[in-house]
Protein backbone atom coordinates (compact mmCIF):
# COMPACT_ATOMS: atom_id res chain seq x y z
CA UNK A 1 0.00 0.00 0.00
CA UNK A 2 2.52 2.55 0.91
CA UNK A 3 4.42 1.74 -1.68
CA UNK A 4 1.68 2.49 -3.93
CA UNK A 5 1.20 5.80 -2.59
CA UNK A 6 5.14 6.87 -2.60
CA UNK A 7 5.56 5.51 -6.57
CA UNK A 8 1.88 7.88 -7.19
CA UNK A 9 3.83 11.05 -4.90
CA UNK A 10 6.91 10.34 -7.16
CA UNK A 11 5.15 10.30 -10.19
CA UNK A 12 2.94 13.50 -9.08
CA UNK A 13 5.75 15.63 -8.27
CA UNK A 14 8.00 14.68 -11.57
CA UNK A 15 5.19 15.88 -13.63
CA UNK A 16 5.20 19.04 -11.60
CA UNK A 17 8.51 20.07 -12.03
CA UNK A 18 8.41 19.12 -15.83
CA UNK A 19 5.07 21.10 -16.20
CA UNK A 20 6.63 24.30 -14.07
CA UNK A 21 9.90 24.13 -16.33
CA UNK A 22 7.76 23.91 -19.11
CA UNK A 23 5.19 26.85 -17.85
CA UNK A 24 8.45 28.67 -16.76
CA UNK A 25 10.07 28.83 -19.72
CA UNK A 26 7.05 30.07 -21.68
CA UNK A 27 6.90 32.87 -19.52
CA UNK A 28 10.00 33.98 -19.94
CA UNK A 29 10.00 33.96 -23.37
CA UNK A 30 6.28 35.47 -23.17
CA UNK A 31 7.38 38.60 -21.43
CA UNK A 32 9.96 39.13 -23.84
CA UNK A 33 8.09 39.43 -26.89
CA UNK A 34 5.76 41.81 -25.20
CA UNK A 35 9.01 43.94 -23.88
CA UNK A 36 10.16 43.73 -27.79
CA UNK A 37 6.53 44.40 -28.87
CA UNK A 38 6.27 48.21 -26.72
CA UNK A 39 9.51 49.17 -28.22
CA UNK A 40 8.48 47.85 -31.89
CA UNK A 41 5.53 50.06 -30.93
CA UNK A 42 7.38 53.34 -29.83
CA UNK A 43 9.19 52.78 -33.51
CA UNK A 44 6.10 52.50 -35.19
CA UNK A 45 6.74 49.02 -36.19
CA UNK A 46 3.54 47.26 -35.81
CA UNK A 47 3.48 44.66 -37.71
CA UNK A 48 6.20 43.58 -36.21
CA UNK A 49 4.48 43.95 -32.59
CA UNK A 50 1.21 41.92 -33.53
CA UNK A 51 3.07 39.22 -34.79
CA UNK A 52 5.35 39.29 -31.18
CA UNK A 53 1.62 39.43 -29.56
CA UNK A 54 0.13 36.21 -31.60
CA UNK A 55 2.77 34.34 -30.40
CA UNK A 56 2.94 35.92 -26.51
CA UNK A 57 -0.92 35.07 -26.66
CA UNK A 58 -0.31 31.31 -28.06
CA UNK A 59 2.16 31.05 -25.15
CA UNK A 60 0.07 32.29 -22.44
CA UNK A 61 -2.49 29.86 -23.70
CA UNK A 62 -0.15 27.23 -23.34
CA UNK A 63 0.59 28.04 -19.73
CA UNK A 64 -2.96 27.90 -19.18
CA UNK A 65 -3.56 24.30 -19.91
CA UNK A 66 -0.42 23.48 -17.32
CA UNK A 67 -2.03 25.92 -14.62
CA UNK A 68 -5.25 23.97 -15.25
CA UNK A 69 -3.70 20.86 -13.66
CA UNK A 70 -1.86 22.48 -11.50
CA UNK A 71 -2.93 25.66 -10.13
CA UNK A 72 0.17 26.76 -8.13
CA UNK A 73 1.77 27.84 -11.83
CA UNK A 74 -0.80 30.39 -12.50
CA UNK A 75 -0.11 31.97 -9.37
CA UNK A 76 4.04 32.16 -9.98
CA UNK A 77 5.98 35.71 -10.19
CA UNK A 78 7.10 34.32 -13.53
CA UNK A 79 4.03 33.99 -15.13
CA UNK A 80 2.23 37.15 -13.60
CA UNK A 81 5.11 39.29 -14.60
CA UNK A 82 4.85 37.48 -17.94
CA UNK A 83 0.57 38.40 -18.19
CA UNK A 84 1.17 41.90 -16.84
CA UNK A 85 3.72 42.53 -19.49
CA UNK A 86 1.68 41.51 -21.87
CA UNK A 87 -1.29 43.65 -21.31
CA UNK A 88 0.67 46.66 -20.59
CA UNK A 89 1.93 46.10 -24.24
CA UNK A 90 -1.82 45.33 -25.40
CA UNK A 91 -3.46 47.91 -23.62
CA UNK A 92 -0.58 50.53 -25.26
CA UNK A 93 -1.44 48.98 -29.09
CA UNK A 94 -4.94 49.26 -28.82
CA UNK A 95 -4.64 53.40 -27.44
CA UNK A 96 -2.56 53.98 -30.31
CA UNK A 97 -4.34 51.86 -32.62
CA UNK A 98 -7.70 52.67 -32.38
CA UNK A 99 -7.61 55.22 -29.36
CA UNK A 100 -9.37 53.29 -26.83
CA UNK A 101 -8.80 50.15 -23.94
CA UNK A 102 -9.01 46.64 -25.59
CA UNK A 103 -11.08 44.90 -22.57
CA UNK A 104 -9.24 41.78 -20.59
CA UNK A 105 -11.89 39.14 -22.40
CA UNK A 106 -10.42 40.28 -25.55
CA UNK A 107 -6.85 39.50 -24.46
CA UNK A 108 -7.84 36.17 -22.79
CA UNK A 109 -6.40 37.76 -19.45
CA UNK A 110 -7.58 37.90 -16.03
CA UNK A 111 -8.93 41.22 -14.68
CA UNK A 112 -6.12 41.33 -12.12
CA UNK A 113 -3.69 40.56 -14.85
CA UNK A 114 -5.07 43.36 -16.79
CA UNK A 115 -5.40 46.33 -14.51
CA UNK A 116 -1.66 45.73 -13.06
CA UNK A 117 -0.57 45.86 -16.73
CA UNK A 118 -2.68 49.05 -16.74
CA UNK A 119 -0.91 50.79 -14.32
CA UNK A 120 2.26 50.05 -16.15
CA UNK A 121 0.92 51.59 -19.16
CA UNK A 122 1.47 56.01 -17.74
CA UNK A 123 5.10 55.14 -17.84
CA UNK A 124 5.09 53.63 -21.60
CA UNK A 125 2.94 56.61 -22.82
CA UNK A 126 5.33 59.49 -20.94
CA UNK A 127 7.88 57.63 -23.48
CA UNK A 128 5.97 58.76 -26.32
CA UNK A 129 5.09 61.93 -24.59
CA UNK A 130 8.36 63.15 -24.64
CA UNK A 131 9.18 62.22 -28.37
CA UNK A 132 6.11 63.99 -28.95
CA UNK A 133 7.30 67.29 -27.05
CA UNK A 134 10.81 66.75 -29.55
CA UNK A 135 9.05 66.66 -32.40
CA UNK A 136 6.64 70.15 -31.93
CA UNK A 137 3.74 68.37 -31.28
CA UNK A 138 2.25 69.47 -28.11
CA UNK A 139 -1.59 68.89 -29.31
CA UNK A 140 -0.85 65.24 -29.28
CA UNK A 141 1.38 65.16 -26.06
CA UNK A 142 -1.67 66.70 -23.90
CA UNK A 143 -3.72 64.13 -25.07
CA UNK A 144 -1.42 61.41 -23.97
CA UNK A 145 -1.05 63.40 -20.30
CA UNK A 146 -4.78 63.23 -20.41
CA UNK A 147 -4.72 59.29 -20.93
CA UNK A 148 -2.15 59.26 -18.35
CA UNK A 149 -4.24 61.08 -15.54
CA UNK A 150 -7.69 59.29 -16.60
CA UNK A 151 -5.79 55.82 -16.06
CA UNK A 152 -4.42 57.33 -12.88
CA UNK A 153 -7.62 58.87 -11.53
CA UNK A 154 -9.77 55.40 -12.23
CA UNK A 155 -7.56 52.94 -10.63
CA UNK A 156 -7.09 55.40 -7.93
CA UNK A 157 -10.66 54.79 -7.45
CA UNK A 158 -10.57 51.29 -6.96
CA UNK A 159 -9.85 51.54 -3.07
CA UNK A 160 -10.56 47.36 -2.77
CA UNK A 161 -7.88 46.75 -5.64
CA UNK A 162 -5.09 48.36 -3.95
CA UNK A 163 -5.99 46.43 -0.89
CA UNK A 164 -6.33 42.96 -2.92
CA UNK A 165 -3.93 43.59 -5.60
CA UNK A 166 -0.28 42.71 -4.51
CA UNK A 167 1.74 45.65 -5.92
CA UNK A 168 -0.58 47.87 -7.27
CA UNK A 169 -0.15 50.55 -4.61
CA UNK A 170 3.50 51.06 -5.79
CA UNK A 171 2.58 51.01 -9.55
CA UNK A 172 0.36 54.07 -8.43
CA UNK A 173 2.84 55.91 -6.74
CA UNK A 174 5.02 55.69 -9.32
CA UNK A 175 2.57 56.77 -11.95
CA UNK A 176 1.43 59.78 -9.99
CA UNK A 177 5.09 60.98 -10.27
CA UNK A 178 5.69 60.07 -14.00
CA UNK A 179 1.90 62.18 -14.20
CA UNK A 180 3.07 65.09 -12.33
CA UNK A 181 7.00 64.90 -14.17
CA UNK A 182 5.27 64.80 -17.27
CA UNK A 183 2.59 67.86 -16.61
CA UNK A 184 5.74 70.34 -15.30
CA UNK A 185 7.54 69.35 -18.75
CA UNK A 186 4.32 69.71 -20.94
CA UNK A 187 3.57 73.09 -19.18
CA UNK A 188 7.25 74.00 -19.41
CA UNK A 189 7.28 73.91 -23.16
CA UNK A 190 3.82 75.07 -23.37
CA UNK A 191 5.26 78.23 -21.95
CA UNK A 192 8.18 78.33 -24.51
CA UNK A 193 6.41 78.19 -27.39
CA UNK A 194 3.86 80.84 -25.79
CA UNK A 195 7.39 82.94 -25.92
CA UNK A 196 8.40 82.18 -28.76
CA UNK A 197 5.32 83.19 -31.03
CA UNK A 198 5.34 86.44 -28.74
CA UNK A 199 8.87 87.27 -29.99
CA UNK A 200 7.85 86.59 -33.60
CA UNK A 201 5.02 88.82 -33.17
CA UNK A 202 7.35 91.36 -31.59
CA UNK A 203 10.01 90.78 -34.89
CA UNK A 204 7.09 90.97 -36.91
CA UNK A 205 6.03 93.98 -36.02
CA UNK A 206 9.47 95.95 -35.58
CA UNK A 207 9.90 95.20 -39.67
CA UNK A 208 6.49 97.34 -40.48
């Protein structure tokens, strides 16, 4: 009888270790094609990034099917760093995209998956905020401050999800700096330009 038992424990925990190794790896290789995909984004490659998200999404998919038989996988800093990544990267295609949240259904991802990626997503657009602010175009960097602080001011509003969501606090922190950071610089060269059109008035109308 016992020996029964100890040859089934054997077995049990050999396909454990194979299926975390296997879940593990997937991960890994999961959050790097999202990491890829956000800078593929940021160079306006994104043909590039959808094909890194098929395959991120066929991975995730795979991990699913191990977590399935054994739960513990689902629940390891590998794999929610590897779902968080990916829906930051999601979440930033589909506001440049089509200007608006792809939902966590759509992306096959759990809500708590989906609203940490969320609150990595203020630092991503400040990235493109500040290009934006290079290139002279301050219409288009308000409006990504004003996704910034709208993504800031709802999760703020979640008062159980900071309390339930491991992390989440410290994502918030962090974006309410890179929300305020960004603001100074926007108003900063909002100023400047308000200058600068002043002194080319002022040329303008020495020359008369």
């Amino acid at each position: 009888m016992i020996e029964d038992i100890i040859r089934k424990s054997t077995k049990d925990l050999r396909n454990r270790e194979k299926a975390r190794n296997e879940a593990y790896g997937r991960a890994r290789r999961a959050r790097m094609l999202s990491k890829q995909a956000i800078l593929l984004l940021h160079n306006g490659d994104n043909e590039k990034a959808s094909a890194n998200f098929d395959e991120a999404r066929g991975l995730l998919d795979e991990i699913k099917t191990y977590s399935e038989e054994f739960p513990e996988i689902g629940f390891n800093d590998a794999v929610e760093a590897a779902k968080q990544e990916y829906a930051e990267a999601r979440i930033l295609h589909g506001l440049n995209s089509r200007k608006e949240f792809p939902s966590p259904e759509a992306l096959g991802l759990q809500y708590k998956d989906y609203i940490l990626g969320l609150a990595d997503v203020p630092g991503e657009l400040r990235r493109q905020t500040l290009d934006l602010l290079r290139a002279g175009d301050l219409g288009a960097a308000e409006a990504n401050l004003d996704q910034m602080e709208a993504i800031f001011l709802h999760l703020t509003g979640m008062e159980e999800a900071c309390l339930l969501l491991k992390g989440l606090r410290r994502k918030l922190d962090v974006v309410r700096m890179v929300n305020e950071r960004t603001r100074s610089e926007i108003t900063t060269e909002v100023s400047r330009e308000r200058l600068r059109k002043q002194l080319a008035e002022f040329g303008e109308k020495n020359l008369e």
